[in-house]
N, C-alpha and C. Protein backbone atom coordinates (compact mmCIF):
# COMPACT_ATOMS: atom_id res chain seq x y z
N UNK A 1 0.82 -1.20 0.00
CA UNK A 1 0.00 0.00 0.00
C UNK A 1 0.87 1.26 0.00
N UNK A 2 1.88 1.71 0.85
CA UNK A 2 2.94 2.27 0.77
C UNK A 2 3.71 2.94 0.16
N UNK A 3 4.03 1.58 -0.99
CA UNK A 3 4.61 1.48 -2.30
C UNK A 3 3.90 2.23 -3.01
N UNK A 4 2.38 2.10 -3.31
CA UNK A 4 1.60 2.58 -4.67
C UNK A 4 1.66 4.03 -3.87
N UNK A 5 1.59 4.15 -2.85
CA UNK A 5 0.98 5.65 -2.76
C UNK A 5 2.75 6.23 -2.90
N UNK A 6 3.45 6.05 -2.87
CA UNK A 6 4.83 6.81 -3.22
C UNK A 6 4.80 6.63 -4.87
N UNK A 7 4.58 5.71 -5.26
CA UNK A 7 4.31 5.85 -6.75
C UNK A 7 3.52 7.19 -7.16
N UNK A 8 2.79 6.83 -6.54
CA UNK A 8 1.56 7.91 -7.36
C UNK A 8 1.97 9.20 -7.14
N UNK A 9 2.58 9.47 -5.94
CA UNK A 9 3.08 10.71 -5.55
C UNK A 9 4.35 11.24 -6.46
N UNK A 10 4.91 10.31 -6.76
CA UNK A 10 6.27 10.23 -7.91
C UNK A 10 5.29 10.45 -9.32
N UNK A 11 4.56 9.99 -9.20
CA UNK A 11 4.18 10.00 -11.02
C UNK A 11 3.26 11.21 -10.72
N UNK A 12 2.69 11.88 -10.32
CA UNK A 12 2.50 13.28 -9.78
C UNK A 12 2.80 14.21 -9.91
N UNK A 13 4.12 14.09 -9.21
CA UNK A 13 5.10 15.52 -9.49
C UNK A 13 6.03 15.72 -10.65
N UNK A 14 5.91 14.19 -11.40
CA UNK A 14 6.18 14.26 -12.71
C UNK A 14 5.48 14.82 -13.66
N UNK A 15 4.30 14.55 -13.53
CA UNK A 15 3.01 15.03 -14.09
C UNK A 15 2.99 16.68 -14.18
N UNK A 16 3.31 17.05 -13.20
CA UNK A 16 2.59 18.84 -12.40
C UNK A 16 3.89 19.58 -14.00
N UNK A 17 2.95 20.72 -14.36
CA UNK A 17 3.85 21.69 -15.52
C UNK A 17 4.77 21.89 -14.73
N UNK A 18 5.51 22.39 -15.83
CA UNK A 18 6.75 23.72 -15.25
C UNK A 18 6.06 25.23 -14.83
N UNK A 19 6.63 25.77 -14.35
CA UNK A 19 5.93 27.30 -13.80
C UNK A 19 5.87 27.86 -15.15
N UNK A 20 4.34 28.74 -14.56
CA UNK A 20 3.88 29.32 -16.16
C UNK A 20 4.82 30.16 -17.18
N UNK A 21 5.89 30.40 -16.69
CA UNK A 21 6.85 31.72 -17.32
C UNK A 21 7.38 30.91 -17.88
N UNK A 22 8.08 29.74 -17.71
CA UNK A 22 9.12 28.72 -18.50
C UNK A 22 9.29 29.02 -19.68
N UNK A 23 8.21 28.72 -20.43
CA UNK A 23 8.09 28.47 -21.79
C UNK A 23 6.93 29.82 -22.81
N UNK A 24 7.08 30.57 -22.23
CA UNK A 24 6.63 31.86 -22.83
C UNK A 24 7.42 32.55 -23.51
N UNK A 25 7.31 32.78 -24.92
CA UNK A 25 8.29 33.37 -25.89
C UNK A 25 7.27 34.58 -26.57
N UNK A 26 8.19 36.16 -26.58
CA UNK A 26 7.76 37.29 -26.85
C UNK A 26 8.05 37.72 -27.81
N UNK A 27 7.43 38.43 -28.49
CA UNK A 27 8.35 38.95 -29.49
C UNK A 27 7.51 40.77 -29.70
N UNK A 28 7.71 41.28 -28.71
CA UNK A 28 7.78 42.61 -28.48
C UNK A 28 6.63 42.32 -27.28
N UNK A 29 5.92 43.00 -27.49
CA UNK A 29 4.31 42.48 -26.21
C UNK A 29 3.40 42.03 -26.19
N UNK A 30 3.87 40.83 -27.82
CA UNK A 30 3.09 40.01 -28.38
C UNK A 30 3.57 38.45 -27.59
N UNK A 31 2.47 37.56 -27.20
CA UNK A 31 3.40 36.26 -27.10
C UNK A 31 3.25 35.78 -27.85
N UNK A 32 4.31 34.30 -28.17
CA UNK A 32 3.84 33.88 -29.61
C UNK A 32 3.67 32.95 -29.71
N UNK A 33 2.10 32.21 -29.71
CA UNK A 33 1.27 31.08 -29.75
C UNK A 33 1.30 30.59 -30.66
N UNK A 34 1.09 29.47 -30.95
CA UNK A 34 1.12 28.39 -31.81
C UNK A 34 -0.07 28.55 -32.93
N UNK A 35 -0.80 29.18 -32.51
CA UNK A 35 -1.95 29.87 -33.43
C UNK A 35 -1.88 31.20 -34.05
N UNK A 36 -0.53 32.08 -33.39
CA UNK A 36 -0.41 33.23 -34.04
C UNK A 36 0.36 34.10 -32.58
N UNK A 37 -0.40 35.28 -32.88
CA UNK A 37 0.66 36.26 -31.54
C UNK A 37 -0.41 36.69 -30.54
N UNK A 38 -0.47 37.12 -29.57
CA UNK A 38 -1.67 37.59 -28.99
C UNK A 38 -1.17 38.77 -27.62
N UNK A 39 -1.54 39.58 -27.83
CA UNK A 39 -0.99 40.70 -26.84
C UNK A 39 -1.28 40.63 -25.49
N UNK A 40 -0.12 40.12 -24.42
CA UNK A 40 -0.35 39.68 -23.03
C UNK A 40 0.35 40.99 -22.19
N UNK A 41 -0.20 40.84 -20.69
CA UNK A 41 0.46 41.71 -19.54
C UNK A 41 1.50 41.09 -19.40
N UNK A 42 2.23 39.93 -19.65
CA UNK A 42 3.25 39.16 -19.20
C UNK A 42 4.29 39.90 -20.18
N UNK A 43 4.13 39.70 -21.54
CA UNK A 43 4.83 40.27 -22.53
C UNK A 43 5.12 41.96 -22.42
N UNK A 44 3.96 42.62 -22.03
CA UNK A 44 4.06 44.16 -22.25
C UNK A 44 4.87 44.12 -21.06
N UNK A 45 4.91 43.32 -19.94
CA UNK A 45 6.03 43.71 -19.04
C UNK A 45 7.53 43.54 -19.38
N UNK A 46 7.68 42.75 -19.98
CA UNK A 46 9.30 42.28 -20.43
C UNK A 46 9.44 43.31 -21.35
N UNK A 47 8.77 43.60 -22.01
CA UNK A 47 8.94 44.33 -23.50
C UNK A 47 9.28 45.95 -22.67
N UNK A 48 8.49 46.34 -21.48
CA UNK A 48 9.13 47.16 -21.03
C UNK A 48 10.04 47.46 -19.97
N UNK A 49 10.50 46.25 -19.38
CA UNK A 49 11.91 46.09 -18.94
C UNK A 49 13.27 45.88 -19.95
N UNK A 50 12.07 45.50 -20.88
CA UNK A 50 13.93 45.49 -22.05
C UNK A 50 14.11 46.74 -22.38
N UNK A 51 12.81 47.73 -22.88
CA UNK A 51 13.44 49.20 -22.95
C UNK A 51 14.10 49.95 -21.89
N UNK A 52 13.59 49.18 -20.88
CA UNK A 52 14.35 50.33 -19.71
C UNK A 52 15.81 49.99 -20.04
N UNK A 53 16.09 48.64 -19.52
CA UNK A 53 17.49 48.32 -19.67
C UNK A 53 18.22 49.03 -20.70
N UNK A 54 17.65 49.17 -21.94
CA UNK A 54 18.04 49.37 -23.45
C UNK A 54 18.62 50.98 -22.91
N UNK A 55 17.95 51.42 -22.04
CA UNK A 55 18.05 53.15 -21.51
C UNK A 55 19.01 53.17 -20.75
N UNK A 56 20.02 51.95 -20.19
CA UNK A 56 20.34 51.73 -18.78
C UNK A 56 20.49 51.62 -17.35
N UNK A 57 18.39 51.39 -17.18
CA UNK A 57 17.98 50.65 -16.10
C UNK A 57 18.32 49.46 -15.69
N UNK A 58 18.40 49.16 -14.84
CA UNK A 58 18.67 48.04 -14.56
C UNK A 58 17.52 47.11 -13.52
N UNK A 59 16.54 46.79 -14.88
CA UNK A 59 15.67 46.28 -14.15
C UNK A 59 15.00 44.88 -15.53
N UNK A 60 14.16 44.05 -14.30
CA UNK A 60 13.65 42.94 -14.96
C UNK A 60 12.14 42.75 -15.33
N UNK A 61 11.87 41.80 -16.10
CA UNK A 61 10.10 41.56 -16.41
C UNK A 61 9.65 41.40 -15.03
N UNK A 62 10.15 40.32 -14.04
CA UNK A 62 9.57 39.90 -12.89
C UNK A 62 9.46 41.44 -11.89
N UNK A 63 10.38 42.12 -11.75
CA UNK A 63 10.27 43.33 -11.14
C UNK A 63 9.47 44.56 -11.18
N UNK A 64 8.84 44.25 -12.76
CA UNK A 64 7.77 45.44 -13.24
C UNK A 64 6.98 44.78 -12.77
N UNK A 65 6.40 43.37 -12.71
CA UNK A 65 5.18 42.26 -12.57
C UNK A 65 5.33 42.87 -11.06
N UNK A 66 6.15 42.35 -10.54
CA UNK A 66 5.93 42.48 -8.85
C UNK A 66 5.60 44.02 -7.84
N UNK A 67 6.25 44.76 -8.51
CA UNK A 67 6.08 46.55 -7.92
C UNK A 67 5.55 47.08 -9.29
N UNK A 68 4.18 47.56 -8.84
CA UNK A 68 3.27 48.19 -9.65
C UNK A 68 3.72 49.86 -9.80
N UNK A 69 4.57 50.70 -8.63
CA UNK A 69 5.58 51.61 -8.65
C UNK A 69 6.30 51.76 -9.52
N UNK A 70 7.09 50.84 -9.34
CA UNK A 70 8.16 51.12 -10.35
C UNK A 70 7.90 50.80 -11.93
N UNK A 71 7.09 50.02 -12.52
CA UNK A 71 5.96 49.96 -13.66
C UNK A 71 5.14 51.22 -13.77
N UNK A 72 4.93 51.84 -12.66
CA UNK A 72 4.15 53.34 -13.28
C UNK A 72 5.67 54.37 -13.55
N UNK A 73 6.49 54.23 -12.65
CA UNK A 73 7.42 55.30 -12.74
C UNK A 73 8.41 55.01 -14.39
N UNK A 74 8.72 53.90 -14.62
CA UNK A 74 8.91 52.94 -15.68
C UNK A 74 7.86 53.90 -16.98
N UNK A 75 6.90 53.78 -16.86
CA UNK A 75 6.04 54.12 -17.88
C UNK A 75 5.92 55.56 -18.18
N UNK A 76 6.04 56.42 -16.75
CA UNK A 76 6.09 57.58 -17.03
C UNK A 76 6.72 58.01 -17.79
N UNK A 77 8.36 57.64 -17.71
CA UNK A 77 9.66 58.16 -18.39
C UNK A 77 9.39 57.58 -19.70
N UNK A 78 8.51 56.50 -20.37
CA UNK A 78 8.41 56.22 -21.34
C UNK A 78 7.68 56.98 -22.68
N UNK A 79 8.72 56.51 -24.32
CA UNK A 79 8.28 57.30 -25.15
C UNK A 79 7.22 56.82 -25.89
N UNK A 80 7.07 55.19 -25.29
CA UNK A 80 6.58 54.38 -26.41
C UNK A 80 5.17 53.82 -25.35
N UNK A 81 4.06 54.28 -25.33
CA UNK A 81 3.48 53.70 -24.10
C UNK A 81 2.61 53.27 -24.44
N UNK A 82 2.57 52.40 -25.82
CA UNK A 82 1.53 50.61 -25.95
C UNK A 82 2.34 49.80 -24.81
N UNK A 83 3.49 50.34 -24.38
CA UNK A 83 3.90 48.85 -23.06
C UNK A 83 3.11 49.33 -21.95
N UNK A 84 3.01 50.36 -22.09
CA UNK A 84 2.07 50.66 -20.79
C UNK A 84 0.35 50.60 -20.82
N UNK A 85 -0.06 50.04 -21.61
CA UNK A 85 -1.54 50.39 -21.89
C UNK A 85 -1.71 49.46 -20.70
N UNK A 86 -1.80 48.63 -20.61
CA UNK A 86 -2.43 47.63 -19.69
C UNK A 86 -2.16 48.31 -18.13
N UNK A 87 -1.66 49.23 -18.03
CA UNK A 87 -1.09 49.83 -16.50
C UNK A 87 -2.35 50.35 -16.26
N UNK A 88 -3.18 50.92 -16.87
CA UNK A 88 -4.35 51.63 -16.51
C UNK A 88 -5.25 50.28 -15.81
N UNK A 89 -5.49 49.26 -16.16
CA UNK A 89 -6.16 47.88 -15.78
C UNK A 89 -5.46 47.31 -14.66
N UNK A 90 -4.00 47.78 -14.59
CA UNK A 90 -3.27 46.57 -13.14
C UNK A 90 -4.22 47.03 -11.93
């Protein structure tokens, strides 16, 4: 009895995805699905941590996601603000 239930628990956590970010590929603040591109908050965040950086911020996608601050202050200084549309909705 033991046995199966360590099994199952093993074939389980084999089972469970990878964390949702893993395998998310952008290509500006579009992600890009297997059906085409589709405009996400996940993407418009990276897309505007890469401009910051590009400016020489030194900041990440996860860091705009996590402080909604520094994503508004981020956006303010920005020239290009389709990365910011979705800030009005966070």
């Amino acid at each position: 009895m033991m046995k199966n239930l360590r099994l199952c628990m093993l074939a389980a956590a084999l089972a469970l995805p990878a964390p949702a970010n893993a395998h998310i590929l952008c290509n500006g603040t579009f992600q890009v699905l297997p059906t085409g591109q589709l405009s996400t908050p996940y993407c418009q965040d990276e897309d505007l941590a890469q401009r910051a950086r590009s400016q020489g911020v030194a900041v990440t996608g996860d860091a705009v996601r996590r402080h909604p601050g520094l994503k508004a202050s981020l956006c303010a200084g920005s020239q290009d603000l389709s990365a910011c549309a979705s800030s009005a909705n966070d």
